[in-house]
PDB file of N, CA and C in Angstrom:
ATOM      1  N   UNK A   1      -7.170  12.527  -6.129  1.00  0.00           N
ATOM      2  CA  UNK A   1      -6.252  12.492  -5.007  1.00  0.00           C
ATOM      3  C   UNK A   1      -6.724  11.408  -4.040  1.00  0.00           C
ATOM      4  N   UNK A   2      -5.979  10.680  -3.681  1.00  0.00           N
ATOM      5  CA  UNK A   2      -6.189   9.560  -2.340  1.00  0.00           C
ATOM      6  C   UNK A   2      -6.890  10.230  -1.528  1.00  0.00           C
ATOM      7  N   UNK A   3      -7.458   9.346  -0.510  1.00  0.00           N
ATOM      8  CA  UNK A   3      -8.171   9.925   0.340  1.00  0.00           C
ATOM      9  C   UNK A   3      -7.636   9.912   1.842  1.00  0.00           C
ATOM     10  N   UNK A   4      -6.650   9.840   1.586  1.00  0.00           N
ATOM     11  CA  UNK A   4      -5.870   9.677   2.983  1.00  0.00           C
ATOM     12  C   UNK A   4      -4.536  10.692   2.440  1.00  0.00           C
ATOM     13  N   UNK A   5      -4.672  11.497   1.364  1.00  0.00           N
ATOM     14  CA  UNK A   5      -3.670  12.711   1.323  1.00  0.00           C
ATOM     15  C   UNK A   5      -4.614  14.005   1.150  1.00  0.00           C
ATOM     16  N   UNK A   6      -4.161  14.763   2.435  1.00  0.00           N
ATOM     17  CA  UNK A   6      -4.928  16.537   2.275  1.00  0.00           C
ATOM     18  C   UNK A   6      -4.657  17.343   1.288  1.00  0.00           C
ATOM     19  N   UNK A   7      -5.458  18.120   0.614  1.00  0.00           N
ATOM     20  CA  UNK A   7      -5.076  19.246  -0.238  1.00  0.00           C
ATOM     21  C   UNK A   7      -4.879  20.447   1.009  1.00  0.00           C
ATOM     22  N   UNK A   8      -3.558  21.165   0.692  1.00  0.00           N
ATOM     23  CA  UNK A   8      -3.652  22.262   0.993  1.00  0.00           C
ATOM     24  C   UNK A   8      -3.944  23.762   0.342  1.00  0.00           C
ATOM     25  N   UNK A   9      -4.360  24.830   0.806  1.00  0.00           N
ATOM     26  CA  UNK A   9      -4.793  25.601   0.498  1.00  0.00           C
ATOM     27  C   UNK A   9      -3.754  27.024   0.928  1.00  0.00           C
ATOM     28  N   UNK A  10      -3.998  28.445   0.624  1.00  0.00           N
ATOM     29  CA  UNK A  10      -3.007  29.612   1.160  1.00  0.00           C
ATOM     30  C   UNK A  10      -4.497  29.411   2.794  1.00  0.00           C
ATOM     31  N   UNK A  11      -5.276  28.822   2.248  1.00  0.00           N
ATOM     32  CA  UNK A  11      -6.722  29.582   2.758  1.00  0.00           C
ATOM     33  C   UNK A  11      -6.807  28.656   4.353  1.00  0.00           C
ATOM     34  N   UNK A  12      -6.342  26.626   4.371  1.00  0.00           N
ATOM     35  CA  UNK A  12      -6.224  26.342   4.979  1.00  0.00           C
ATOM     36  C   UNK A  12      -4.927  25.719   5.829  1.00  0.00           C
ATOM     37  N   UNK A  13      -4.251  26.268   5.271  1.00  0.00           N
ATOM     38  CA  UNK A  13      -2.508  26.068   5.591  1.00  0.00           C
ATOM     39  C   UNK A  13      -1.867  25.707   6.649  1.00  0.00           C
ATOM     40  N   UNK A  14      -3.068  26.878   7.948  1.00  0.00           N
ATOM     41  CA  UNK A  14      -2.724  26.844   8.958  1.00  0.00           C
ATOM     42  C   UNK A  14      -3.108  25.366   9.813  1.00  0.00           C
ATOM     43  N   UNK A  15      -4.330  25.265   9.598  1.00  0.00           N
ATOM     44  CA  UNK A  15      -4.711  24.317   9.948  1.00  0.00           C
ATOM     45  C   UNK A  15      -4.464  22.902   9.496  1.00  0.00           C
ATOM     46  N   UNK A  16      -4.246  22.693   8.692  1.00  0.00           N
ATOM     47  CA  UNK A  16      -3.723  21.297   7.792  1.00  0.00           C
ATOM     48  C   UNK A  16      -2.504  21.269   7.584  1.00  0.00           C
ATOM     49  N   UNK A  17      -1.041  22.106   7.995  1.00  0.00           N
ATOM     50  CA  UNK A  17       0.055  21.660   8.407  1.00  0.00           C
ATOM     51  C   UNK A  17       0.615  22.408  10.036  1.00  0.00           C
ATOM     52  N   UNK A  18       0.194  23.669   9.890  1.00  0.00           N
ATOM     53  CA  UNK A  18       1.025  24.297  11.428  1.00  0.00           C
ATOM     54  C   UNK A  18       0.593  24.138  12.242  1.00  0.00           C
ATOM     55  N   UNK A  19      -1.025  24.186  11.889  1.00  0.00           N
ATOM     56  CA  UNK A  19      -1.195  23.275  14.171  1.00  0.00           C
ATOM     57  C   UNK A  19      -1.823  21.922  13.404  1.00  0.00           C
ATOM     58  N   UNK A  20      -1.342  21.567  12.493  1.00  0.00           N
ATOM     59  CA  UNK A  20      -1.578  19.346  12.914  1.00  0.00           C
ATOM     60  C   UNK A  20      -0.829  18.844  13.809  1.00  0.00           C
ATOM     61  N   UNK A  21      -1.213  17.860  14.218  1.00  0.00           N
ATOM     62  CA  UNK A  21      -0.673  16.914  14.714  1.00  0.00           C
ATOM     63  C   UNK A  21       0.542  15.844  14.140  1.00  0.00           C
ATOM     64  N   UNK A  22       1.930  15.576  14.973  1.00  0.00           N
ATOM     65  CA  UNK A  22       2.521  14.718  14.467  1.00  0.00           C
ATOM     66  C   UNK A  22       3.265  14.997  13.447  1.00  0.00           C
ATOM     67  N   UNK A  23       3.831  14.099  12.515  1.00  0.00           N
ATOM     68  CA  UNK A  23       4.718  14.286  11.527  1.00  0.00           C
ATOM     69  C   UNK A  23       3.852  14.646  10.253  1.00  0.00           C
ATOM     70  N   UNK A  24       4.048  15.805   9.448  1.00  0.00           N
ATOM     71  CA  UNK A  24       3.671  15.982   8.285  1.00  0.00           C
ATOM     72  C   UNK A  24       4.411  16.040   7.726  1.00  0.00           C
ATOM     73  N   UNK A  25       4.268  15.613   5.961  1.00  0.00           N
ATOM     74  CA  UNK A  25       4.991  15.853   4.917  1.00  0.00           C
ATOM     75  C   UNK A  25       3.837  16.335   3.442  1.00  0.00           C
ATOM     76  N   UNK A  26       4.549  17.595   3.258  1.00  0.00           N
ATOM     77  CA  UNK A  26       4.110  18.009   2.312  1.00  0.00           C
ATOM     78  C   UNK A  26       4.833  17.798   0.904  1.00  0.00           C
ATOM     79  N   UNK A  27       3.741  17.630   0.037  1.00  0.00           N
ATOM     80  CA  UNK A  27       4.519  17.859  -1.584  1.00  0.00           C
ATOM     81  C   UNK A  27       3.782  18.681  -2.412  1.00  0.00           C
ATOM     82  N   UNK A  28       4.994  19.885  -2.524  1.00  0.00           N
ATOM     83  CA  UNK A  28       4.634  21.030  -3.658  1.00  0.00           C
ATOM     84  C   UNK A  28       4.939  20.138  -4.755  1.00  0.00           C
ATOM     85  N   UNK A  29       3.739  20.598  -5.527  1.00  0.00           N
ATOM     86  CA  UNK A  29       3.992  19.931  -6.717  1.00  0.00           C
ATOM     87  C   UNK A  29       2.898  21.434  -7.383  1.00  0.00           C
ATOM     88  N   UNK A  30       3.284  20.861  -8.983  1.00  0.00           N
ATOM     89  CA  UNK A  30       2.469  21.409 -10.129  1.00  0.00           C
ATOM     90  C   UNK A  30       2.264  20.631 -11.390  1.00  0.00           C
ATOM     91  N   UNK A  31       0.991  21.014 -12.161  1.00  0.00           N
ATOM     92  CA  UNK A  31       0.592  20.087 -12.848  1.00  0.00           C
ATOM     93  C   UNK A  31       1.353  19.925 -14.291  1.00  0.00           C
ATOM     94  N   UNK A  32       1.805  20.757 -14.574  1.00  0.00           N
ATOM     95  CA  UNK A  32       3.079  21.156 -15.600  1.00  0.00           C
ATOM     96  C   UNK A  32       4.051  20.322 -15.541  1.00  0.00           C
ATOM     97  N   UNK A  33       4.439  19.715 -14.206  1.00  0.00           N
ATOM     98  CA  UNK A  33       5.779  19.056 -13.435  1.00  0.00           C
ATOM     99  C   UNK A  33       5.916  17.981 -13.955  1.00  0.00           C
ATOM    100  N   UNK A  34       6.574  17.338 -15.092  1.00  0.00           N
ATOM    101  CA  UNK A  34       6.778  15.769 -14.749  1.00  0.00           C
ATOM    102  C   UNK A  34       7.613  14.986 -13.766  1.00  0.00           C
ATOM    103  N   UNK A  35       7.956  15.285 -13.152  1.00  0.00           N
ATOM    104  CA  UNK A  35       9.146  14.922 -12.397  1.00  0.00           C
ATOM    105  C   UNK A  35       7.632  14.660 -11.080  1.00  0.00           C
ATOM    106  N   UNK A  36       6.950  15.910 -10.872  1.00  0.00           N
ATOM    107  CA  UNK A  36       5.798  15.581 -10.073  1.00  0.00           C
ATOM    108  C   UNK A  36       5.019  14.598 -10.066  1.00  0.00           C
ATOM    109  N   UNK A  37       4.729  14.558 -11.086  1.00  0.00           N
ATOM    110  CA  UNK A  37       3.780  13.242 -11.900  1.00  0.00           C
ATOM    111  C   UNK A  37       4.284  11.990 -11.319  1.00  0.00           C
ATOM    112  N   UNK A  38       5.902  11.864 -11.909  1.00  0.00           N
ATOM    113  CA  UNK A  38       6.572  10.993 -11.494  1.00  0.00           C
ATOM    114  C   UNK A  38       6.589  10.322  -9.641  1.00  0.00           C
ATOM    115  N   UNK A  39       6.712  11.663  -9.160  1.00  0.00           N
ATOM    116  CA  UNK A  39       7.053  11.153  -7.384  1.00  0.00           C
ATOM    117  C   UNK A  39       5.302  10.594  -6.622  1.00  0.00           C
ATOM    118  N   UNK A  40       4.197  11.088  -7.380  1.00  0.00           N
ATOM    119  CA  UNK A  40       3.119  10.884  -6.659  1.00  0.00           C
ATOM    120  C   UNK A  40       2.437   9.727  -7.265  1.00  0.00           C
ATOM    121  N   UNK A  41       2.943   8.795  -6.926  1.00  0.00           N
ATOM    122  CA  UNK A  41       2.613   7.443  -7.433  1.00  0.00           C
ATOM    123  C   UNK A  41       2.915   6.827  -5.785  1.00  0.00           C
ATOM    124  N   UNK A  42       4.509   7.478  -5.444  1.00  0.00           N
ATOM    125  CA  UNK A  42       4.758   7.041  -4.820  1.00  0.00           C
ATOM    126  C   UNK A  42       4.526   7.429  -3.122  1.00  0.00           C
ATOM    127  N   UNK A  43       4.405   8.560  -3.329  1.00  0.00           N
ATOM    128  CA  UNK A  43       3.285   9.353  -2.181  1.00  0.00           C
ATOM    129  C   UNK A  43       2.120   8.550  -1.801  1.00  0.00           C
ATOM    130  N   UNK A  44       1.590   8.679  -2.906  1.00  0.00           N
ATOM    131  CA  UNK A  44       0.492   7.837  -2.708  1.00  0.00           C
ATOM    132  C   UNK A  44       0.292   6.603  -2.412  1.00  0.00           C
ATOM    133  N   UNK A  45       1.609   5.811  -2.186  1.00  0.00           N
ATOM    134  CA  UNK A  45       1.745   3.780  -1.682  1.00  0.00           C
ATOM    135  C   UNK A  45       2.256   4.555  -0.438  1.00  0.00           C
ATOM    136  N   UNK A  46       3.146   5.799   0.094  1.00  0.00           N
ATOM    137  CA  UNK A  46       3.601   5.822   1.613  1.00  0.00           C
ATOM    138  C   UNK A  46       2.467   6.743   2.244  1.00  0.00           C
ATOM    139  N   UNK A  47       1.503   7.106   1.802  1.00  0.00           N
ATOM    140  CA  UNK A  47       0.535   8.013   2.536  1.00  0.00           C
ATOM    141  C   UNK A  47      -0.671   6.609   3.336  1.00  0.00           C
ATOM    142  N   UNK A  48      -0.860   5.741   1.915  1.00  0.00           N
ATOM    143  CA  UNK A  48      -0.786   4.433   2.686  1.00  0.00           C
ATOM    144  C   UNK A  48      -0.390   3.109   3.879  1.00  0.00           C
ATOM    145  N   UNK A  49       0.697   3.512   3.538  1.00  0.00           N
ATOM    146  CA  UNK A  49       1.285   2.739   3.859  1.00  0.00           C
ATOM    147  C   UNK A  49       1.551   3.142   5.767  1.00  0.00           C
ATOM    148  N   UNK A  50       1.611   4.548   5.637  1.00  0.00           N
ATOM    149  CA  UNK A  50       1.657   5.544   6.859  1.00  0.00           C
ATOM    150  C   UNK A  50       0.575   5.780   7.550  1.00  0.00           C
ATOM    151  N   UNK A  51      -0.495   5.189   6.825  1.00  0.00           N
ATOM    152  CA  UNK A  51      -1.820   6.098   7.176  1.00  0.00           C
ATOM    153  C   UNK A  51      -1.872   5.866   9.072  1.00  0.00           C
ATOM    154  N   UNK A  52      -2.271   7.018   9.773  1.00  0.00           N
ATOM    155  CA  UNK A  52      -2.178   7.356  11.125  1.00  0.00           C
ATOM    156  C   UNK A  52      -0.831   7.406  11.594  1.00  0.00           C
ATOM    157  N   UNK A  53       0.118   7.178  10.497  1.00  0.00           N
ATOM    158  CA  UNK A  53       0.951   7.562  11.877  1.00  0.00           C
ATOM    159  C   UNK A  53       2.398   8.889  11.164  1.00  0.00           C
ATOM    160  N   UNK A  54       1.548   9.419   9.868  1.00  0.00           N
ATOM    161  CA  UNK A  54       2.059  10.807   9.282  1.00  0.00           C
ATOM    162  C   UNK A  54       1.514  11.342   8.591  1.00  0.00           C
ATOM    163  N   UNK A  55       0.939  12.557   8.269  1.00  0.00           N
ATOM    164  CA  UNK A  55      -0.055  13.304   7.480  1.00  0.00           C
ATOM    165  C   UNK A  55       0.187  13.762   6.223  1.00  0.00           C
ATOM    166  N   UNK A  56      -0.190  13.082   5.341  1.00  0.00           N
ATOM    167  CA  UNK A  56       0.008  14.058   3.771  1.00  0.00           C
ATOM    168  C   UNK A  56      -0.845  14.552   3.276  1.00  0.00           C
ATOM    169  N   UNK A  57       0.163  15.515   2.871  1.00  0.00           N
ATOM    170  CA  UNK A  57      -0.702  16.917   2.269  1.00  0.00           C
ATOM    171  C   UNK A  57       0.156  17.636   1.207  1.00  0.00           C
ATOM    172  N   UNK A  58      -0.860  17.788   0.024  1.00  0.00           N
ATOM    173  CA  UNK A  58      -0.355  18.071  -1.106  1.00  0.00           C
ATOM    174  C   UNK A  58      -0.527  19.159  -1.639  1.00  0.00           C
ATOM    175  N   UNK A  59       0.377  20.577  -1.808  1.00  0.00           N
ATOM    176  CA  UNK A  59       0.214  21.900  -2.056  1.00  0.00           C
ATOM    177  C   UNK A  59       0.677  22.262  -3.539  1.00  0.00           C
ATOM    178  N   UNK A  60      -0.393  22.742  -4.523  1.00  0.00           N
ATOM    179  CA  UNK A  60      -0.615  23.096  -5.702  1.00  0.00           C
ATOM    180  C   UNK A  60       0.634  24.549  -5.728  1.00  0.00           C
ATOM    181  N   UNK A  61       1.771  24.381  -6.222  1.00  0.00           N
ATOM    182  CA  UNK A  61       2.305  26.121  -5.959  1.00  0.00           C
ATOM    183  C   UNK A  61       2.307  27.119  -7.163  1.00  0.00           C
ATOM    184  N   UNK A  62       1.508  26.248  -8.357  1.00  0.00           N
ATOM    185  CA  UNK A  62       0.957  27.560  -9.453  1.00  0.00           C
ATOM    186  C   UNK A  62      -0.010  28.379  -8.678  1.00  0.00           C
ATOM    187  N   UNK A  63      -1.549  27.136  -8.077  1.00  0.00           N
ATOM    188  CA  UNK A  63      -2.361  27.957  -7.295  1.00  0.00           C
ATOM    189  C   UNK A  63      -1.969  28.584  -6.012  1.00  0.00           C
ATOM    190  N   UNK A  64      -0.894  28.460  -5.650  1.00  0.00           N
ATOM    191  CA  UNK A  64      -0.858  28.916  -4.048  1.00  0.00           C
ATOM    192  C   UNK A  64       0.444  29.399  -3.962  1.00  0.00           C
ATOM    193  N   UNK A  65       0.990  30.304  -4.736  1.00  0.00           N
ATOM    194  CA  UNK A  65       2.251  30.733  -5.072  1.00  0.00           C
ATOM    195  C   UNK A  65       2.857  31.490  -3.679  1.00  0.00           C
ATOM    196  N   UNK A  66       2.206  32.099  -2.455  1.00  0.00           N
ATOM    197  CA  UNK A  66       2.904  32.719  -1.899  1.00  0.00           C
ATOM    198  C   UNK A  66       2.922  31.901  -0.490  1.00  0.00           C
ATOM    199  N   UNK A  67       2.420  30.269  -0.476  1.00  0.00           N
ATOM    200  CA  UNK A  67       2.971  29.498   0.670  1.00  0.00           C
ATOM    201  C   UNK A  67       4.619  28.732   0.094  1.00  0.00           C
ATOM    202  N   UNK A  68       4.534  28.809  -1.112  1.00  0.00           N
ATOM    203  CA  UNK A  68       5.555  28.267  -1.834  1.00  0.00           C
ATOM    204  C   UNK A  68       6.555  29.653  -1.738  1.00  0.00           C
ATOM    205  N   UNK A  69       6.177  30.285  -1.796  1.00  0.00           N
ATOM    206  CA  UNK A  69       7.856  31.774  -2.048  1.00  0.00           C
ATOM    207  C   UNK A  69       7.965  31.951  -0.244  1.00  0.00           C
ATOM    208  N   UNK A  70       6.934  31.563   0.869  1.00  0.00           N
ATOM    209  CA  UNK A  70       7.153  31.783   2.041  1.00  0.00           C
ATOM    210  C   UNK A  70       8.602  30.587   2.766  1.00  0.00           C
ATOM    211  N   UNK A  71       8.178  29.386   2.034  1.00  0.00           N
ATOM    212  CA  UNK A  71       9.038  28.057   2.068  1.00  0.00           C
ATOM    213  C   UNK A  71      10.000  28.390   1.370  1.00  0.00           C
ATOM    214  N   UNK A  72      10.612  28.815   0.473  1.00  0.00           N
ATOM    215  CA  UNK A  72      11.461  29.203  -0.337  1.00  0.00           C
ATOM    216  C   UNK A  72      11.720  28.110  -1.660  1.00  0.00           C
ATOM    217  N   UNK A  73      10.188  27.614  -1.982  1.00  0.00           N
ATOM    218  CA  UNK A  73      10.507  26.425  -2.681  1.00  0.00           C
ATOM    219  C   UNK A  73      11.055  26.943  -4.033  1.00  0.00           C
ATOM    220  N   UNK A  74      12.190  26.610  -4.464  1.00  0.00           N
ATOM    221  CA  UNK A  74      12.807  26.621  -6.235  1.00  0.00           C
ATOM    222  C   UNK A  74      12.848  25.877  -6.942  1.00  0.00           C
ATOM    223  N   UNK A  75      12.421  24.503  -6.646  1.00  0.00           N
ATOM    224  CA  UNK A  75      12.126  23.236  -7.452  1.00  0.00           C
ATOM    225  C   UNK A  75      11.205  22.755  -6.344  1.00  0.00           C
ATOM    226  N   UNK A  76      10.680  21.752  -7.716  1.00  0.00           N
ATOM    227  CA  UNK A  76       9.832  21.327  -7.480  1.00  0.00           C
ATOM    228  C   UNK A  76       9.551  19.601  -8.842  1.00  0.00           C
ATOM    229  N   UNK A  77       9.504  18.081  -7.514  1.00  0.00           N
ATOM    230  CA  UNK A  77       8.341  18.264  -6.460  1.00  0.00           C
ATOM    231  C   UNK A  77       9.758  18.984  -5.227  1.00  0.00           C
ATOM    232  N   UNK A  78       9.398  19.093  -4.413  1.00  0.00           N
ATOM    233  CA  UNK A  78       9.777  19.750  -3.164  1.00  0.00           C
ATOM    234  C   UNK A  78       9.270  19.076  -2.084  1.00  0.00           C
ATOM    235  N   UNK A  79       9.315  17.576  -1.188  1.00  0.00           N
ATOM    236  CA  UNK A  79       9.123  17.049  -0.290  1.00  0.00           C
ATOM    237  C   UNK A  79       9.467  17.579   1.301  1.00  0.00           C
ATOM    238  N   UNK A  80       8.841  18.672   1.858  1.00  0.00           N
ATOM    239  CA  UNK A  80       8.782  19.326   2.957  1.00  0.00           C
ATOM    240  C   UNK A  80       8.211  18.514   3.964  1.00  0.00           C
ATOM    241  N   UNK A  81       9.214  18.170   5.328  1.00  0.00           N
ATOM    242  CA  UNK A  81       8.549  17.849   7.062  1.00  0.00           C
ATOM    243  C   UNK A  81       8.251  19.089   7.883  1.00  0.00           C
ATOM    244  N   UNK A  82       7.260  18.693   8.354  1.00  0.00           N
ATOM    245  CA  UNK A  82       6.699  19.558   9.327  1.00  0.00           C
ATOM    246  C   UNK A  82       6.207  18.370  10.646  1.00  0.00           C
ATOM    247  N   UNK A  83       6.960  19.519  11.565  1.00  0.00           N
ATOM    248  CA  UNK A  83       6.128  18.734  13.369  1.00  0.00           C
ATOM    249  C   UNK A  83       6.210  19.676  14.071  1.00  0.00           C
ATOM    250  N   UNK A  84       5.138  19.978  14.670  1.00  0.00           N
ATOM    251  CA  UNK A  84       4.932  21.272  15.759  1.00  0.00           C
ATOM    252  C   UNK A  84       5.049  22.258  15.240  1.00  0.00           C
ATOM    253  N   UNK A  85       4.146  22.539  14.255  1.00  0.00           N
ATOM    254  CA  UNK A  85       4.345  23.843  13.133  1.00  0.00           C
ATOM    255  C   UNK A  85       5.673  24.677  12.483  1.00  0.00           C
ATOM    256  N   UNK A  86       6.751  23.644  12.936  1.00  0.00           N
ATOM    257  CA  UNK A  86       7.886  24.198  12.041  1.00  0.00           C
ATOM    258  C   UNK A  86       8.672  23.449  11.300  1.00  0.00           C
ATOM    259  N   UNK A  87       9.376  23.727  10.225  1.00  0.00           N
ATOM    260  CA  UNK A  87       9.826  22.782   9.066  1.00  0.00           C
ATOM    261  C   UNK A  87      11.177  21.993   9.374  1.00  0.00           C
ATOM    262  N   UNK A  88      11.132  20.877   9.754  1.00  0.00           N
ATOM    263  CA  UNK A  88      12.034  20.039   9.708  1.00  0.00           C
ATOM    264  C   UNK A  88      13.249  19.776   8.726  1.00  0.00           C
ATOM    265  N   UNK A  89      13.200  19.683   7.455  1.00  0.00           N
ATOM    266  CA  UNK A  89      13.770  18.659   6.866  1.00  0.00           C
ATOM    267  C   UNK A  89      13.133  19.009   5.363  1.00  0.00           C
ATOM    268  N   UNK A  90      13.437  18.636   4.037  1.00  0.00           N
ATOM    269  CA  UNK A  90      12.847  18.985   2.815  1.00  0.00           C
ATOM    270  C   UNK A  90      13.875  17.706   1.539  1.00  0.00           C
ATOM    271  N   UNK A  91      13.573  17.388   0.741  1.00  0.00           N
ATOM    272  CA  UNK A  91      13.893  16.490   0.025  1.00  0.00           C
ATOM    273  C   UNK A  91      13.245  17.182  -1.699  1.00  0.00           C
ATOM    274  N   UNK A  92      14.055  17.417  -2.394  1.00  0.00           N
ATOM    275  CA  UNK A  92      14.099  18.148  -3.451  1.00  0.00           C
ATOM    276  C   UNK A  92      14.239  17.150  -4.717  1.00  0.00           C
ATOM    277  N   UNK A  93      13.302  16.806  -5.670  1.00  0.00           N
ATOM    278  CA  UNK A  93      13.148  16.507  -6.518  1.00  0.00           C
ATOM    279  C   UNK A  93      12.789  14.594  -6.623  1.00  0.00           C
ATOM    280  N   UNK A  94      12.406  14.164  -8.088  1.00  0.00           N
ATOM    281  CA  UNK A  94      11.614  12.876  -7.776  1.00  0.00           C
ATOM    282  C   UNK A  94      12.556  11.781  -6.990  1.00  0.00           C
ATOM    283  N   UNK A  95      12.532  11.578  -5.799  1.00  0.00           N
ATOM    284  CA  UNK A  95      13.384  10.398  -5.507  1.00  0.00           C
ATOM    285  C   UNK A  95      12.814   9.161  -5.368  1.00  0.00           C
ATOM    286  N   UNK A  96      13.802   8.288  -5.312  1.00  0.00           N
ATOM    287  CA  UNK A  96      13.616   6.618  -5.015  1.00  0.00           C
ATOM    288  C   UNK A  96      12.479   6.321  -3.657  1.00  0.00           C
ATOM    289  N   UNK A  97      11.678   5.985  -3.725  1.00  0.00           N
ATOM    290  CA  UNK A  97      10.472   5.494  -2.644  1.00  0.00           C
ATOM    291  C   UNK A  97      11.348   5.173  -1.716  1.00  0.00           C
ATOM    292  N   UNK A  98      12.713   4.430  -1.337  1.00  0.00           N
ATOM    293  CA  UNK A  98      13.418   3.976   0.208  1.00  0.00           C
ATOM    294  C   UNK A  98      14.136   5.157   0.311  1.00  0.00           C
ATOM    295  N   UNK A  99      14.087   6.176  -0.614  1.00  0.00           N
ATOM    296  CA  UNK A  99      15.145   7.196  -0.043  1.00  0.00           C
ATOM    297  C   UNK A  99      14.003   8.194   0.720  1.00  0.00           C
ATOM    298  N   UNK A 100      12.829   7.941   0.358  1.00  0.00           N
ATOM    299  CA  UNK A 100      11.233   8.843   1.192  1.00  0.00           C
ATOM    300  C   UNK A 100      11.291   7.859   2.531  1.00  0.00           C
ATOM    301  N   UNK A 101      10.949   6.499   2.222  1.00  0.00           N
ATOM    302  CA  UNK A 101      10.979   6.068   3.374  1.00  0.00           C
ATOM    303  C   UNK A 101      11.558   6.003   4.481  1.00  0.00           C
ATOM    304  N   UNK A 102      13.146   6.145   4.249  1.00  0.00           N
ATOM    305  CA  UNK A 102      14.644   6.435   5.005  1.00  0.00           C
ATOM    306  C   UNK A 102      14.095   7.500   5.974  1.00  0.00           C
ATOM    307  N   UNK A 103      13.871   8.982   5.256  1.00  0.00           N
ATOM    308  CA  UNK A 103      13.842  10.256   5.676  1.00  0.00           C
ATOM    309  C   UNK A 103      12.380   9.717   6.806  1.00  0.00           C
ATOM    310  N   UNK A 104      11.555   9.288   6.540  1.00  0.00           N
ATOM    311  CA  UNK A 104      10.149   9.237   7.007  1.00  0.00           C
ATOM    312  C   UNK A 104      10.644   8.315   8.509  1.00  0.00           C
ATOM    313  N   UNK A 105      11.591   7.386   8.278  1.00  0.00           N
ATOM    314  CA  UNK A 105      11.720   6.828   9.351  1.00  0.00           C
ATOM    315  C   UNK A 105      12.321   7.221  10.590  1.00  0.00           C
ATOM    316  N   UNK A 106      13.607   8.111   9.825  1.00  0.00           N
ATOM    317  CA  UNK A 106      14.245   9.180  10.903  1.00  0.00           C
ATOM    318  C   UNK A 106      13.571   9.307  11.725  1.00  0.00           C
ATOM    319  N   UNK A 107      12.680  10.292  10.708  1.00  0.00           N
ATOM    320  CA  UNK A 107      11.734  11.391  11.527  1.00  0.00           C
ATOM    321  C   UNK A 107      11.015  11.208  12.479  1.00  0.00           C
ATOM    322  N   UNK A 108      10.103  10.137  11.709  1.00  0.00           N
ATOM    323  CA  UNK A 108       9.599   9.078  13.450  1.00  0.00           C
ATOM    324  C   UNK A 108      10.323   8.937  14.208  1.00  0.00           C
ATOM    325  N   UNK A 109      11.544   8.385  14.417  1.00  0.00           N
ATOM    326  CA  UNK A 109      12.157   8.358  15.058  1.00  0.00           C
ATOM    327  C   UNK A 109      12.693   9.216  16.510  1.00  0.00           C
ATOM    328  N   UNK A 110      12.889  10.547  15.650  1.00  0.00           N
ATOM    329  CA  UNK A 110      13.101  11.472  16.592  1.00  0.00           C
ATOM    330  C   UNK A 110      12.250  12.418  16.655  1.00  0.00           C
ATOM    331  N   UNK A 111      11.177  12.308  16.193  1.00  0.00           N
ATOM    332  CA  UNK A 111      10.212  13.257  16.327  1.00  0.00           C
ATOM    333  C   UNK A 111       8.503  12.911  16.832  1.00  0.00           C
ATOM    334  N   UNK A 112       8.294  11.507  16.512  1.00  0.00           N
ATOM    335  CA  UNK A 112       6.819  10.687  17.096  1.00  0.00           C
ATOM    336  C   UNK A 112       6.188  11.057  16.347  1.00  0.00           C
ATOM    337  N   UNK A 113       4.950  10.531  16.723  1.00  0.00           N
ATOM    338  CA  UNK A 113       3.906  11.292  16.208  1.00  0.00           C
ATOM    339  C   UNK A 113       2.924  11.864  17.135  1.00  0.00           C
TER     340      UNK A 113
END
């Protein structure tokens, strides 16, 4: 995993998306997933590309099945925003890198960091 994207945990959840700071985006993913496989290539050039000014963090939902049934995730990857510990916005399955970036820019937009 990059080193500028968080693993999340059931264990640290709280802390690494509901009281962070700023714009987060999470991706449920699983290792089974190709479609997952597929989108975190590209996570990984905008976690870059973002670095300081939006937080990624990447949640396992075989291992962590009941932050995923709390989100109501049914596919998956599952691209979830978070700012000020509540969920913004969600983007469902592998998309085009300007259609992540689009959403990412909004968000800055109306939300800061």
């Amino acid at each position: 995993m990059a080193t500028n994207i968080f693993e999340a945990t059931s264990a640290n959840w709280d802390a690494e998306v509901i009281k962070a700071q700023g714009l987060i985006m999470v991706d449920f993913w699983a290792a089974w997933c190709a479609p997952c496989r597929i989108v975190s290539p590209t996570v990984e050039e905008l976690a870059k590309e973002y670095t300081g000014k939006v937080k990624f963090v990447k949640l396992n939902t075989d291992e962590h099945p009941d932050i995923a049934s709390k989100y109501n995730i049914m596919g998956i990857p599952t691209l979830m925003f978070f700012h000020g510990g509540r969920r913004l916005d969600a983007i469902v399955g592998a998309v085009p890198k300007q259609q992540l970036k689009d959403k990412i820019e909004n968000l800055l937009k109306t939300h800061g960091t």
